[in-house]
Protein backbone atom coordinates (compact mmCIF):
# COMPACT_ATOMS: atom_id res chain seq x y z
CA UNK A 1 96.52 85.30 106.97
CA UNK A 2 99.24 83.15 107.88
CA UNK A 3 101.58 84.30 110.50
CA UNK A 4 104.49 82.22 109.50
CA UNK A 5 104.09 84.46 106.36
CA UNK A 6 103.70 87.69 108.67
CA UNK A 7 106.61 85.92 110.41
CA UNK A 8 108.74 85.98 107.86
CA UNK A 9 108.30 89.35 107.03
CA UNK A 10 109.30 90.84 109.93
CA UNK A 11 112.38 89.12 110.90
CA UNK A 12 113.46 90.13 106.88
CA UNK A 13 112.82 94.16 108.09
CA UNK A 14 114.42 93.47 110.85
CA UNK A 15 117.67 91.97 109.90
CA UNK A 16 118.10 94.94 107.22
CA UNK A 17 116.98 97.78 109.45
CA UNK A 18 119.24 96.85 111.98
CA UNK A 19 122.15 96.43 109.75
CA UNK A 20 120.68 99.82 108.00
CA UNK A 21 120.55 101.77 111.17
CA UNK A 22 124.67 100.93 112.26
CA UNK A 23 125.69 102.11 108.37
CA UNK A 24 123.58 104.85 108.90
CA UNK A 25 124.82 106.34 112.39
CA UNK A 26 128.48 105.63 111.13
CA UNK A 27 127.61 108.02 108.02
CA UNK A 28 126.44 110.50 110.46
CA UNK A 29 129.22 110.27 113.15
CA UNK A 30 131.87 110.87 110.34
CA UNK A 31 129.53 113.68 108.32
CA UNK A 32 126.84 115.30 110.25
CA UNK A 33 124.74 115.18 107.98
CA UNK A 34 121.15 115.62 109.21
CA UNK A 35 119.57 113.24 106.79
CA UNK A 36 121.49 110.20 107.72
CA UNK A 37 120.55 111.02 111.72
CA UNK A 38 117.20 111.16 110.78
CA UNK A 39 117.01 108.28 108.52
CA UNK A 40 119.28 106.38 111.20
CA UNK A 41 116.91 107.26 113.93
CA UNK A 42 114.19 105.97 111.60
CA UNK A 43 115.64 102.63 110.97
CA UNK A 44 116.19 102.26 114.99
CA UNK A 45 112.45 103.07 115.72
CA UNK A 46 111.50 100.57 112.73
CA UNK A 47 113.83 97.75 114.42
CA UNK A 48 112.05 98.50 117.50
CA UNK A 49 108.76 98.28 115.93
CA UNK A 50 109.69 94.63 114.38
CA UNK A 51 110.21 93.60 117.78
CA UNK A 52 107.02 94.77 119.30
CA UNK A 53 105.18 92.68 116.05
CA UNK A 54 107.50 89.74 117.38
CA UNK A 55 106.29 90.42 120.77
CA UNK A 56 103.13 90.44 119.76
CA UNK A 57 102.50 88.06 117.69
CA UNK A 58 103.93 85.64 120.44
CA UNK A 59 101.84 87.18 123.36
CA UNK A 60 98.39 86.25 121.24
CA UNK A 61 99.32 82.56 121.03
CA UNK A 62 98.72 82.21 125.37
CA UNK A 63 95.79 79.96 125.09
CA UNK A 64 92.55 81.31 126.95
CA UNK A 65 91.91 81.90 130.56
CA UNK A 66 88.75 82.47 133.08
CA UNK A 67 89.48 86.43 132.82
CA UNK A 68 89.96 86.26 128.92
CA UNK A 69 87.72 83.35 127.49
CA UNK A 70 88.50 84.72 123.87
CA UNK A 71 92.16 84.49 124.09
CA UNK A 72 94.84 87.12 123.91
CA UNK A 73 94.53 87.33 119.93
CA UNK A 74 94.33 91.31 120.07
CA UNK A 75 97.34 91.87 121.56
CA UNK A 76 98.59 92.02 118.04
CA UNK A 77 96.43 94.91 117.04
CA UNK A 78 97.66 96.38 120.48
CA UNK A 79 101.17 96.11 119.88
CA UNK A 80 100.86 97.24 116.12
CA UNK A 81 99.31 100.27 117.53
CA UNK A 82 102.04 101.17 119.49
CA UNK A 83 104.09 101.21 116.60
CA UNK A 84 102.09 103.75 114.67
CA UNK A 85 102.83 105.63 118.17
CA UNK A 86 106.37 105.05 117.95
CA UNK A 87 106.71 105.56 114.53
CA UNK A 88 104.90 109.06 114.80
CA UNK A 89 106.98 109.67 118.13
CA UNK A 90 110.76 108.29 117.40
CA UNK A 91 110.93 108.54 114.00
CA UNK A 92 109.15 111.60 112.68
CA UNK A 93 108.87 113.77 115.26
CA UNK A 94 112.18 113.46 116.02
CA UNK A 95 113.65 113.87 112.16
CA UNK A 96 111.29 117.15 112.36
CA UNK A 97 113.03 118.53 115.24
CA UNK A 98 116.47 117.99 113.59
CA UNK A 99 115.33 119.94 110.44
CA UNK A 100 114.05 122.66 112.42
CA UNK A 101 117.61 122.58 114.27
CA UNK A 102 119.45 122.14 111.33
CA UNK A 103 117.86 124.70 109.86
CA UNK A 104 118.83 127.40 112.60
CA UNK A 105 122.32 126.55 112.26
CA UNK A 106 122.47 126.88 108.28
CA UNK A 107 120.37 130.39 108.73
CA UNK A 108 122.75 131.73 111.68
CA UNK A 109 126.02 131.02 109.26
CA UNK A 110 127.23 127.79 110.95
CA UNK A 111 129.51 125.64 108.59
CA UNK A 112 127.50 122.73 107.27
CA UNK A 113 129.83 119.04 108.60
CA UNK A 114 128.68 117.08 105.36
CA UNK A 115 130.60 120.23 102.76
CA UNK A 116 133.69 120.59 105.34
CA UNK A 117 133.89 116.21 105.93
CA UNK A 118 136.61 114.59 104.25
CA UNK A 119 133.96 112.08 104.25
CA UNK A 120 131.62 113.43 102.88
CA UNK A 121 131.02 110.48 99.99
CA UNK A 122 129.64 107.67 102.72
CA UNK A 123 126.17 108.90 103.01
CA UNK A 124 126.15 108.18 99.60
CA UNK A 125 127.43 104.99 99.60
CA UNK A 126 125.32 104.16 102.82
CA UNK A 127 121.91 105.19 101.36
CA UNK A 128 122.47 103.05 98.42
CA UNK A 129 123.31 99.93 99.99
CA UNK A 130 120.68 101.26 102.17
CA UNK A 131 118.14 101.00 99.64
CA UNK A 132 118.83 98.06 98.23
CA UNK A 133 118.91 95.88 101.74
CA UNK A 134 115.58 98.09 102.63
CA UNK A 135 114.59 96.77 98.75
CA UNK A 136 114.79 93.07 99.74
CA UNK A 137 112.85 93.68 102.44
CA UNK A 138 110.04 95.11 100.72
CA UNK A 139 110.32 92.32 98.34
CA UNK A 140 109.87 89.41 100.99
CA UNK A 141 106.56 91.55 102.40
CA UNK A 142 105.56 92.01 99.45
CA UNK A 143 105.47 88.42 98.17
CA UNK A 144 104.54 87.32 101.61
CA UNK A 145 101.20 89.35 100.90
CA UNK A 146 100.61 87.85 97.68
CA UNK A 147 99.82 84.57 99.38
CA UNK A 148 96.66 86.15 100.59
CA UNK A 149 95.72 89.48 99.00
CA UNK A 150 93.67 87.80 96.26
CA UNK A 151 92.64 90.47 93.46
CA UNK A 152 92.37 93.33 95.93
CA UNK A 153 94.21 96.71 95.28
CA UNK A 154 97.51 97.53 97.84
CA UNK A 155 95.53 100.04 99.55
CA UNK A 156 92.12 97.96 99.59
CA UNK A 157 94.31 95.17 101.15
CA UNK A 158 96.07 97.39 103.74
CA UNK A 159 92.43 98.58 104.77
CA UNK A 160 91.06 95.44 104.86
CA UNK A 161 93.27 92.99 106.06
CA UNK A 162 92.34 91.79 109.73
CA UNK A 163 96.01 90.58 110.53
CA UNK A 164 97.97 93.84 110.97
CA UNK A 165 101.56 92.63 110.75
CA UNK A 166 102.40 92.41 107.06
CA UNK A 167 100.28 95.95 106.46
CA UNK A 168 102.80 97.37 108.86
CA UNK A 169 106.16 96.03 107.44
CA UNK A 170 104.88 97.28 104.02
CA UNK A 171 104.19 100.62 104.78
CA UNK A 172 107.09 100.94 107.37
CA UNK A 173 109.07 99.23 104.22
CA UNK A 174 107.56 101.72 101.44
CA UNK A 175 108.07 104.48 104.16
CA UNK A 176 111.68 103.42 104.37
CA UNK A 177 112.52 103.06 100.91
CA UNK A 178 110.83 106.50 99.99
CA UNK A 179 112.75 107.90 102.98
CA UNK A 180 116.20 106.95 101.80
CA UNK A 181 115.24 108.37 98.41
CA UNK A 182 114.07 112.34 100.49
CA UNK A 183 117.80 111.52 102.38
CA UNK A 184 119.70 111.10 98.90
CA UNK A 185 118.10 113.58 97.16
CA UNK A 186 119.15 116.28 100.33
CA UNK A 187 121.95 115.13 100.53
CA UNK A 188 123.15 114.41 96.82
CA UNK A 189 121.94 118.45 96.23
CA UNK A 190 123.59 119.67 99.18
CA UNK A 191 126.99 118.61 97.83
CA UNK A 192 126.36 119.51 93.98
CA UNK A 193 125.27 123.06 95.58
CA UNK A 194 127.45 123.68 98.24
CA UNK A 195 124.15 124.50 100.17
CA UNK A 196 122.88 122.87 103.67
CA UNK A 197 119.50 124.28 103.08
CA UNK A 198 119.23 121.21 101.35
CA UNK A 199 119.56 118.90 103.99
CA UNK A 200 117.13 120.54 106.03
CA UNK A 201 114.58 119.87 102.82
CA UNK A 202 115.44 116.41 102.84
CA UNK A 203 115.42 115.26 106.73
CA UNK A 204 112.13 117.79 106.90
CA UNK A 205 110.51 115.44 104.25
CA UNK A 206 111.81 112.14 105.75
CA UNK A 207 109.67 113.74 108.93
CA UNK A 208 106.51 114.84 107.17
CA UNK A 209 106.59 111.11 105.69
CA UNK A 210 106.78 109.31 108.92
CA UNK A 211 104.27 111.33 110.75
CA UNK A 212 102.24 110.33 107.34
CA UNK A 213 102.54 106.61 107.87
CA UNK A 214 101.95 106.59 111.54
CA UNK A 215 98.69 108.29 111.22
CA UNK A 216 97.28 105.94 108.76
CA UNK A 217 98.68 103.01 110.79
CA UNK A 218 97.24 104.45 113.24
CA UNK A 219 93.58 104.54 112.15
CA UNK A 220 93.41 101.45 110.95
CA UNK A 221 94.73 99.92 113.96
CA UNK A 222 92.31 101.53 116.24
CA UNK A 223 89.69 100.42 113.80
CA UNK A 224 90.82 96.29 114.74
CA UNK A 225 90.79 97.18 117.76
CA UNK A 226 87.64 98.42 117.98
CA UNK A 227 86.35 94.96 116.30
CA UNK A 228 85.82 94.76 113.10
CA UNK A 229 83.32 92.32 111.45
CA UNK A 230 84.47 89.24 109.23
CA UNK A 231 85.12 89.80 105.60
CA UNK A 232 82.33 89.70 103.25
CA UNK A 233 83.21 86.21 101.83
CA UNK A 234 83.99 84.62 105.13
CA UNK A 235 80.26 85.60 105.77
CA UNK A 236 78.78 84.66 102.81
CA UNK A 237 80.88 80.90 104.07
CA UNK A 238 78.92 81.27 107.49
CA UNK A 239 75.64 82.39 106.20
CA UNK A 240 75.46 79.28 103.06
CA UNK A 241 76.39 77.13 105.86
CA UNK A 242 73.34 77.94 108.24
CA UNK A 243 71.05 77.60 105.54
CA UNK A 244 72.27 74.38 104.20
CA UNK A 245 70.64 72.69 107.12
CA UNK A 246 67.11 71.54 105.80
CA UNK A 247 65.41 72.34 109.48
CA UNK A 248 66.76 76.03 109.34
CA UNK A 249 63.88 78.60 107.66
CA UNK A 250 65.91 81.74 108.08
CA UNK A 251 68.56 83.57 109.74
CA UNK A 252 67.04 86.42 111.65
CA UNK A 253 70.23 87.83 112.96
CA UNK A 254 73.95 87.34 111.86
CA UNK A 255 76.61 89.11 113.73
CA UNK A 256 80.64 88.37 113.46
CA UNK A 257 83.46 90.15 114.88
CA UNK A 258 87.42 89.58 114.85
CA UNK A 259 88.66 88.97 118.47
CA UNK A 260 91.79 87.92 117.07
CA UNK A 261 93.31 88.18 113.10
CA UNK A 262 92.92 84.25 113.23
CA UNK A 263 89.76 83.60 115.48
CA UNK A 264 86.57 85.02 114.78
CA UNK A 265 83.13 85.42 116.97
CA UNK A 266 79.86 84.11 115.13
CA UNK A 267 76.44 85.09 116.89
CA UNK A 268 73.59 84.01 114.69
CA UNK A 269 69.64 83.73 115.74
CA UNK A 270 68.06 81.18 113.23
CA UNK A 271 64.13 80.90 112.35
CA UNK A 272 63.12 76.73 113.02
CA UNK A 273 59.57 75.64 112.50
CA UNK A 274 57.51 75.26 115.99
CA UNK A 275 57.23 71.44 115.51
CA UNK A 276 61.03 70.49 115.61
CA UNK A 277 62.06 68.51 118.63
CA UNK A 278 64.53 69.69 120.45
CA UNK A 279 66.47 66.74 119.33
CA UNK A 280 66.40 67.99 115.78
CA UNK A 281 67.05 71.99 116.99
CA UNK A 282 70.38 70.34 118.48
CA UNK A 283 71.36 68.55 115.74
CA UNK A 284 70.56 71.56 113.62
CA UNK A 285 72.85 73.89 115.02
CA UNK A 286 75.68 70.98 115.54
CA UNK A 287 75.91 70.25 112.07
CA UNK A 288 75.69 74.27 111.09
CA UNK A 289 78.31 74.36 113.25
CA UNK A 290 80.16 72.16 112.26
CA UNK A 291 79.88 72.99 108.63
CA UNK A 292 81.13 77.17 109.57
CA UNK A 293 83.91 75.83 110.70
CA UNK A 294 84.67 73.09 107.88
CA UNK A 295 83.88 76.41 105.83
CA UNK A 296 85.56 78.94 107.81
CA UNK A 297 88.48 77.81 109.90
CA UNK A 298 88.71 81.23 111.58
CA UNK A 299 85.18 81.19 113.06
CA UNK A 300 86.12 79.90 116.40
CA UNK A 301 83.86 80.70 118.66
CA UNK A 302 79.99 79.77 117.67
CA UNK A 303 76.64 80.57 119.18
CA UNK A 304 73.71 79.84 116.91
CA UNK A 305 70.08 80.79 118.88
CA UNK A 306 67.02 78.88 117.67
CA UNK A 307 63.60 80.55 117.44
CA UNK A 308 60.15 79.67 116.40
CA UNK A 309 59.03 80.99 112.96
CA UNK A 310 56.11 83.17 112.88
C-alpha cells in the first residue's frame, strides 16, 4: 500500500476535522446543544488520531538498529491501536456520558439551551457544512484506497489490508459522516418537537457508534500486531519463485509474516537433491532470492534453508 496514498488521506481528515471541530464547539457555546458537544468532541479525538497516524507513520521509517534488526515498521499498527483506544475513550465514551447527563436534566424539568437559544439555527448550518467538508474527506480515502483494493469488498479490504492507515481514516470518516447525520436528526427533531429528549437520542447514538468503530479497529489492529502472514497472492509470488529454480525439488516449509505494512519476513526450508555442490545450493537460494524480491518488493527480509531430499 503506498503511504504517500495513506499520506494523503490523513492530512485530508485532518484539515476538515479540525476546521469541523472549531464550527462545532462554536455551535455548542452559543446553543448547548448536546449533539454538537459530542460530535465536537468527536472531531477533536479524530484530529488527534490523524496525528498519531502522522506520528506513526514517520516513527516506522527509523532505519534498523542492533536492538531492532527488523526495523520500527510496527509502530504503525501501534499507534493505530491507540486510536481505536482513543476513539473508544474520547469520543464515545465521553458523548455517552453527556447523553446520560443530558438526559437527567431534560427528566428533572431543566429548560433545554438549543429551544430557549436565539441561536438555535447554527447547529444546523454547522452540521451541514459539516458533512460536506467530512464528505470530501471520505472521498480522498476513498479514492486513495482504490489504488490498491483490487476487486475486494470494503469490508474484505478493511480486514485484510496489512497497512492500517487508510482502514482507519475510512471508518473514522464513515463514523463521522454517519455521526453528523445521528447529530442532525436529534437535533433537527428536537426543534420541530419542542422536545430535548431528542437530543439525548441523537448524542446517545453518536456514542453507541463510536464505541462501535473503536472495537472493530480495535481487533483488527491487535490482529497486525500480533503478525499476520502475507497475502495469499504475495505467497503464491514467493512460492512460484522458489520453484522456478531448476535445483529446487520442493518446498518443505513456507512461513511469512508482516513485521511492517511494507516489509515482510520470508522463512522457507527447500528440498535439493544430495548431489548439489554447495556451490550450486548457494546459487540456488541467491537467485530464489533474488527472484522473491523482483516478485515481491515487500519481502525484505529472506532466509531460504536447504535440505537433502529423501
Amino acid at each position: 500500500m503506498s503511504t504517500e496514498g495513506s499520506s494523503k488521506a490523513i492530512v485530508a481528515a485532518l484539515a476538515a476535522n479540525l476546521g469541523i471541530a472549531v464550527t462545532k464547539l462554536v455551535a455548542w457555546v452559543l446553543t448547548g446543544a448536546s449533539s454538537m458537544l459530542a460530535e465536537s468532541i468527536h472531531s477533536v479525538a479524530d484530529s488527534c488520531n490523524q496525528g498519531l497516524l502522522l506520528l506513526g507513520s514517520k516513527r516506522a521509517k527509523r532505519a534498523p538498529t542492533e536492538d531492532h534488526p527488523f526495523g520500527f515498521g510496527r509502530e504503525r499498527y501501534i499507534y493505530a491501536f491507540i486510536v481505536s483506544i482513543v476513539l473508544f475513550t474520547v469520543g464515545g465514551l465521553f458523548a455517552l456520558y453527556e447523553a446520560y447527563h443530558k438526559y437527567h436534566d431534560v427528566l428533572e424539568g431543566h429548560p433545554n439551551d438549543l429551544l430557549t437559544s436565539r441561536w438555535w439555527w447554527v447547529p444546523l448550518v454547522v452540521l451541514v457544512a459539516a458533512m460536506v467538508m467530512e464528505g470530501l474527506s471520505f472521498r480522498t480515502a476513498v479514492r486513495e484506497s482504490n489504488h490498491t483494493r483490487g476487486d475486494a469488498s470494503w469490508p474484505q479490504f478493511i480486514r485484510n489490508a496489512r497497512a492500517p492507515e487508510l482502514p482507519v481514516v475510512l471508518l473514522e470518516d464513515f463514523a463521522a459522516l454517519l455521526g453528523l447525520g445521528l447529530a442532525l436528526f436529534g437535533v433537527g427533531l428536537t426543534l420541530l418537537t419542542d422536545n430535548g429528549y431528542w437530543d439525548v437520542v441523537g448524542t446517545a447514538g453518536i456514542g453507541a457508534l463510536l464505541v462501535l468503530v473503536a472495537v472493530v479497529l480495535a481487533v483488527e489492529t491487535k490482529s497486525l500486531l500480533l503478525g499476520e502472514s502475507a497475502h495469499d497472492d504475495h505467497l503464491d509470488l514467493i512460492e512460484a519463485a522458489i520453484r522456478a529454480q531448476q535445483h529446487v525439488l520442493d518446498i518443505l516449509s513456507l512461513r511469512t509474516v508482516h513485521v511492517g505494512p511494507d516489509h515482510i519476513l520470508v522463512a522457507c526450508k527447500i528440498s535439493v537433491v544430495p548431489t548439489d555442490s554447495a556451490r550450486v545450493i548457494t546459487d540456488t537460494i541467491n537467485a530464489a532470492e533474488l527472484r522473491i524480491r523482483a516478485d515481491v518488493p515487500e519481502a525484505t527480509y529472506i532466509f531460504i534453508e536447504p535440505d537433502i531430499a529423501r
